[in-house]
N, C-alpha and C. Protein backbone atom coordinates (compact mmCIF):
# COMPACT_ATOMS: atom_id res chain seq x y z
N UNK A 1 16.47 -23.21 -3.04
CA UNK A 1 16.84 -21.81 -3.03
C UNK A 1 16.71 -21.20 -4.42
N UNK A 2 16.86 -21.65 -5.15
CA UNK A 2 16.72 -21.78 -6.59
C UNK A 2 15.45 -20.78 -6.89
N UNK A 3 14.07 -22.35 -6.87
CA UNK A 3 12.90 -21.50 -6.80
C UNK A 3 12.47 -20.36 -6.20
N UNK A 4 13.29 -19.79 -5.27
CA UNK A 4 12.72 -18.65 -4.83
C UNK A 4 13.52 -17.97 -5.30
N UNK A 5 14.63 -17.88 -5.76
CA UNK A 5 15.73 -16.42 -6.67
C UNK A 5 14.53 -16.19 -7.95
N UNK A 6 13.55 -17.03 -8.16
CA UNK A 6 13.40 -17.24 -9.38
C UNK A 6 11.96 -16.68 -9.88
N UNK A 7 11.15 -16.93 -8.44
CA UNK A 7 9.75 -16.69 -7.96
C UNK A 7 9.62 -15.17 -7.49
N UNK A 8 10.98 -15.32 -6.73
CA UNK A 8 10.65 -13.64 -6.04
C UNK A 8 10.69 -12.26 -6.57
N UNK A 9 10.95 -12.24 -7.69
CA UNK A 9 10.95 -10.73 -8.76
C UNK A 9 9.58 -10.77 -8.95
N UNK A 10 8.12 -11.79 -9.57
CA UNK A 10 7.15 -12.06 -9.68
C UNK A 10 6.58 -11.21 -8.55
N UNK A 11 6.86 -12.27 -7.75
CA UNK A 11 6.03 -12.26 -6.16
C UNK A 11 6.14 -10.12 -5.39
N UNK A 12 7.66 -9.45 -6.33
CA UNK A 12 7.38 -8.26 -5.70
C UNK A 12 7.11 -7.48 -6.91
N UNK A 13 6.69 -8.25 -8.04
CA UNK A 13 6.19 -7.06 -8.88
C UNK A 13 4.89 -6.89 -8.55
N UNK A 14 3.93 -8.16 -7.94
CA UNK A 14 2.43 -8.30 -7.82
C UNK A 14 2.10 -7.17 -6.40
N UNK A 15 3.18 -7.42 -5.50
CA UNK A 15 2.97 -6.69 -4.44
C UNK A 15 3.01 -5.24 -4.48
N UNK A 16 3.70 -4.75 -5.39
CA UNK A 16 4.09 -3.47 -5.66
C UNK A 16 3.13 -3.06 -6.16
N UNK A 17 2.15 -3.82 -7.32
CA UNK A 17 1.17 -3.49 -8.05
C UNK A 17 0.23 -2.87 -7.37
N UNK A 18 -0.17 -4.05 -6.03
CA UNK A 18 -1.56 -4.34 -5.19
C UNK A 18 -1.28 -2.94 -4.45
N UNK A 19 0.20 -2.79 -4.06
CA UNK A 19 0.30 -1.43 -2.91
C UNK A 19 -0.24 -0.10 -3.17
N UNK A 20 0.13 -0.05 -4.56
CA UNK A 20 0.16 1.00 -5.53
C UNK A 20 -1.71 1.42 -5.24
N UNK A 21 -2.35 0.32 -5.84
CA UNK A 21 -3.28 -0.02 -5.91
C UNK A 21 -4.45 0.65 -4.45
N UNK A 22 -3.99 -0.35 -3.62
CA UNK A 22 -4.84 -0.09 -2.24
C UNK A 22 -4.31 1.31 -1.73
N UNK A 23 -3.19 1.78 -2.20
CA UNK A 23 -2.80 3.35 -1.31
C UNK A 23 -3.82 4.10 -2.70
N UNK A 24 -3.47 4.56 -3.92
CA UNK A 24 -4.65 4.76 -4.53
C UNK A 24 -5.76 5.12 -3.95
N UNK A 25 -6.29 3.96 -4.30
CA UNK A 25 -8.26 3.76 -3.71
C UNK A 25 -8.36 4.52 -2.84
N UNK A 26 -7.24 4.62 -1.30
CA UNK A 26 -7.42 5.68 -0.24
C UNK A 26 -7.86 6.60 -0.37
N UNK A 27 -6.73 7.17 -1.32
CA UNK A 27 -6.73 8.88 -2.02
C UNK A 27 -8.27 9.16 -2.36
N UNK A 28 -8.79 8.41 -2.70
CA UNK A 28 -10.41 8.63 -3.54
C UNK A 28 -11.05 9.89 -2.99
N UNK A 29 -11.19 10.25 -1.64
CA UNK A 29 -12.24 10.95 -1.37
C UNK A 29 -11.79 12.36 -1.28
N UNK A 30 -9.94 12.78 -0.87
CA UNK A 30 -9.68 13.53 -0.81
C UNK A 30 -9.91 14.59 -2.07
N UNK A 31 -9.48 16.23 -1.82
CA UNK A 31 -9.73 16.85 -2.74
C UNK A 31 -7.91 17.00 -3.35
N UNK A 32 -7.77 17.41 -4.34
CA UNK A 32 -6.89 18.49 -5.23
C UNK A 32 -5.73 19.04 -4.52
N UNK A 33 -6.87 20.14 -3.64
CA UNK A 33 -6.20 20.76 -2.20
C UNK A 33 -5.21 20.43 -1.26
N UNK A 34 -6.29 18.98 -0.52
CA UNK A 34 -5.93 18.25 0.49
C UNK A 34 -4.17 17.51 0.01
N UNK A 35 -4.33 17.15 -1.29
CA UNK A 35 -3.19 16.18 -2.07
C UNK A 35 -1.96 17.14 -2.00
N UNK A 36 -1.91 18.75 -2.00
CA UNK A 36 -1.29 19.70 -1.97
C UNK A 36 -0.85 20.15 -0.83
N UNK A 37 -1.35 20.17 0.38
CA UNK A 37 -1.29 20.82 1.58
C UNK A 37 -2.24 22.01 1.88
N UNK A 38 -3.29 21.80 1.21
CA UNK A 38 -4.64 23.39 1.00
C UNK A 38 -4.62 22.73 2.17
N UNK A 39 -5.85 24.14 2.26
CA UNK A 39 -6.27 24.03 3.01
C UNK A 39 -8.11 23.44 3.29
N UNK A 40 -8.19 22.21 3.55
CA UNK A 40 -9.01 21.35 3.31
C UNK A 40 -10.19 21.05 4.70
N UNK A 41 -11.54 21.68 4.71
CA UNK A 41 -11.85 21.75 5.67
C UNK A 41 -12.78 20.56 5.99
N UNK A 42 -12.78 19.45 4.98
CA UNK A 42 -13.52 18.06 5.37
C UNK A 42 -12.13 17.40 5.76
N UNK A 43 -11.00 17.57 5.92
CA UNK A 43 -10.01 16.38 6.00
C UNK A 43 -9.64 16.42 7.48
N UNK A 44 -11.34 16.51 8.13
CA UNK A 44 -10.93 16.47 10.10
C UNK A 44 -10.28 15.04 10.20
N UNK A 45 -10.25 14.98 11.27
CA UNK A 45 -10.07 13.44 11.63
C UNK A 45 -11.73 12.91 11.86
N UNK A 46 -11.75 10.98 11.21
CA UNK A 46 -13.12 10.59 11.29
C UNK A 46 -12.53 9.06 11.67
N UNK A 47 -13.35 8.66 12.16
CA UNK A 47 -12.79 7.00 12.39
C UNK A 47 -13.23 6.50 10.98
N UNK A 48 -12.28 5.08 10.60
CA UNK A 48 -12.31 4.64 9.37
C UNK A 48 -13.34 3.23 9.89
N UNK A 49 -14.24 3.07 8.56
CA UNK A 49 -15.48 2.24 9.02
C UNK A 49 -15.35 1.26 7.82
N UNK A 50 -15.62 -0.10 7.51
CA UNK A 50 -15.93 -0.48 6.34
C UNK A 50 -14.95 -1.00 5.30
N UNK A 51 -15.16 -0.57 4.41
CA UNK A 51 -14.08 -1.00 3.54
C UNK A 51 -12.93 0.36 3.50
N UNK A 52 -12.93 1.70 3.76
CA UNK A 52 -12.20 2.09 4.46
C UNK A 52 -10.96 1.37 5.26
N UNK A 53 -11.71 1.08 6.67
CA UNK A 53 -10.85 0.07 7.15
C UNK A 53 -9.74 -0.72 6.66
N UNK A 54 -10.86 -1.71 5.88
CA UNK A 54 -10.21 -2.93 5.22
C UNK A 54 -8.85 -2.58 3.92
N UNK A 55 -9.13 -1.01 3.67
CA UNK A 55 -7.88 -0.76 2.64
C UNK A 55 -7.22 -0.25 3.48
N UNK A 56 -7.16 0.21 4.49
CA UNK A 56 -6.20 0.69 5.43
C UNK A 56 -5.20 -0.05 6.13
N UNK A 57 -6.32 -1.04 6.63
CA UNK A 57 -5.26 -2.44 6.87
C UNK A 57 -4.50 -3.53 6.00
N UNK A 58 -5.20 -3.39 4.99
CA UNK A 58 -4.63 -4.13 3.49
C UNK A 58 -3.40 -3.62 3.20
N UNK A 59 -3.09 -2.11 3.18
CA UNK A 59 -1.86 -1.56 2.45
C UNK A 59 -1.31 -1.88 3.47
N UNK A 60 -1.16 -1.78 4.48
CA UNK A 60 -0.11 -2.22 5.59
C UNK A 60 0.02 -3.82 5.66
N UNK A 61 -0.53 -4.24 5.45
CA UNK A 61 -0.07 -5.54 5.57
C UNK A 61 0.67 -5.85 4.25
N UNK A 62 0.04 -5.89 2.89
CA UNK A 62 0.84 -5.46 1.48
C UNK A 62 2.38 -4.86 1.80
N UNK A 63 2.34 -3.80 2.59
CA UNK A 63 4.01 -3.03 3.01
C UNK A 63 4.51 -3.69 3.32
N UNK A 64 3.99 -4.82 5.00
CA UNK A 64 4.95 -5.10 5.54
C UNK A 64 5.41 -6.23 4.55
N UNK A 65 4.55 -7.16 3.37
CA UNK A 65 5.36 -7.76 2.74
C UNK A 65 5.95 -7.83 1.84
N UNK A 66 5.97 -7.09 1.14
CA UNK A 66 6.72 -6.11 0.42
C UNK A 66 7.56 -5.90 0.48
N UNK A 67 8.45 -5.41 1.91
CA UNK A 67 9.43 -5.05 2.72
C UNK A 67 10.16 -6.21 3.33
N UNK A 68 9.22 -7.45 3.40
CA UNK A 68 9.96 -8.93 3.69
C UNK A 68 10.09 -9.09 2.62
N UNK A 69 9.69 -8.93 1.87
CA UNK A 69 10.36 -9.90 0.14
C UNK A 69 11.32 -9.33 -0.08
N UNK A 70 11.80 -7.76 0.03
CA UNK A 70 12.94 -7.22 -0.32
C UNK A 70 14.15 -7.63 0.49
N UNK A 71 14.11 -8.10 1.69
CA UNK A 71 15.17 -8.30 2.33
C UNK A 71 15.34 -9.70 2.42
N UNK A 72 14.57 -10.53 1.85
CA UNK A 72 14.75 -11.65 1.25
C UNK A 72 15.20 -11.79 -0.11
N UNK A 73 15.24 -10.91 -0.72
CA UNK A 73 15.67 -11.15 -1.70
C UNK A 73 17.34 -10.47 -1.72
N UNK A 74 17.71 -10.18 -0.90
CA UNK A 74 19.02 -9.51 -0.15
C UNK A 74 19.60 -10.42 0.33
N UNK A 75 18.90 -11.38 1.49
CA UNK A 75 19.72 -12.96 1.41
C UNK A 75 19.99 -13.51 0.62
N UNK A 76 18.87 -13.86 -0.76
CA UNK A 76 19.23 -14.62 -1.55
C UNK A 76 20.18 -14.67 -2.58
C-alpha cells in the first residue's frame, strides 16, 4: 500500500499532463469565434475520422483514469 501512496501523485501528474494535452490537439481546427460561442459556420456536425477519432477516444479514456486514480487516491 505503501508503493502506491507513493507512485500515485506521479501517475496523476502524467495523466493530467496527457489530458491537458489530447483535449488541446482537439481544439486545433476550431476558430477564435467557435472557442467564444461566435458564431461559427464550419463547426456543423462531421463524423470524426482518423486520428481525430483516436484523440477523441484517447481523452476519454485518459479521464476515465484520471478520475480512477483520484478516488484511489481517496482510499488510500
Amino acid at each position: 500500500m505503501e508503493i502506491v501512496r507513493t507512485i500515485l501523485p506521479y501517475v496523476q501528474i502524467i495523466l493530467s499532463i496527457l489530458l491537458v494535452a489530447a483535449i488541446l490537439l482537439q481544439q486545433r481546427g476550431s476558430s477564435m469565434g467557435g472557442a467564444f460561442g461566435g458564431d461559427n459556420f464550419s463547426a456543423t456536425y462531421h463524423k470524426r475520422r482518423g486520428a481525430e477519432l483516436f484523440l477523441y477516444r484517447f481523452s476519454i479514456v485518459l479521464a476515465i483514469l484520471f478520475v480512477a486514480s483520484t478516488f484511489l487516491s481517496l482510499l488510500v
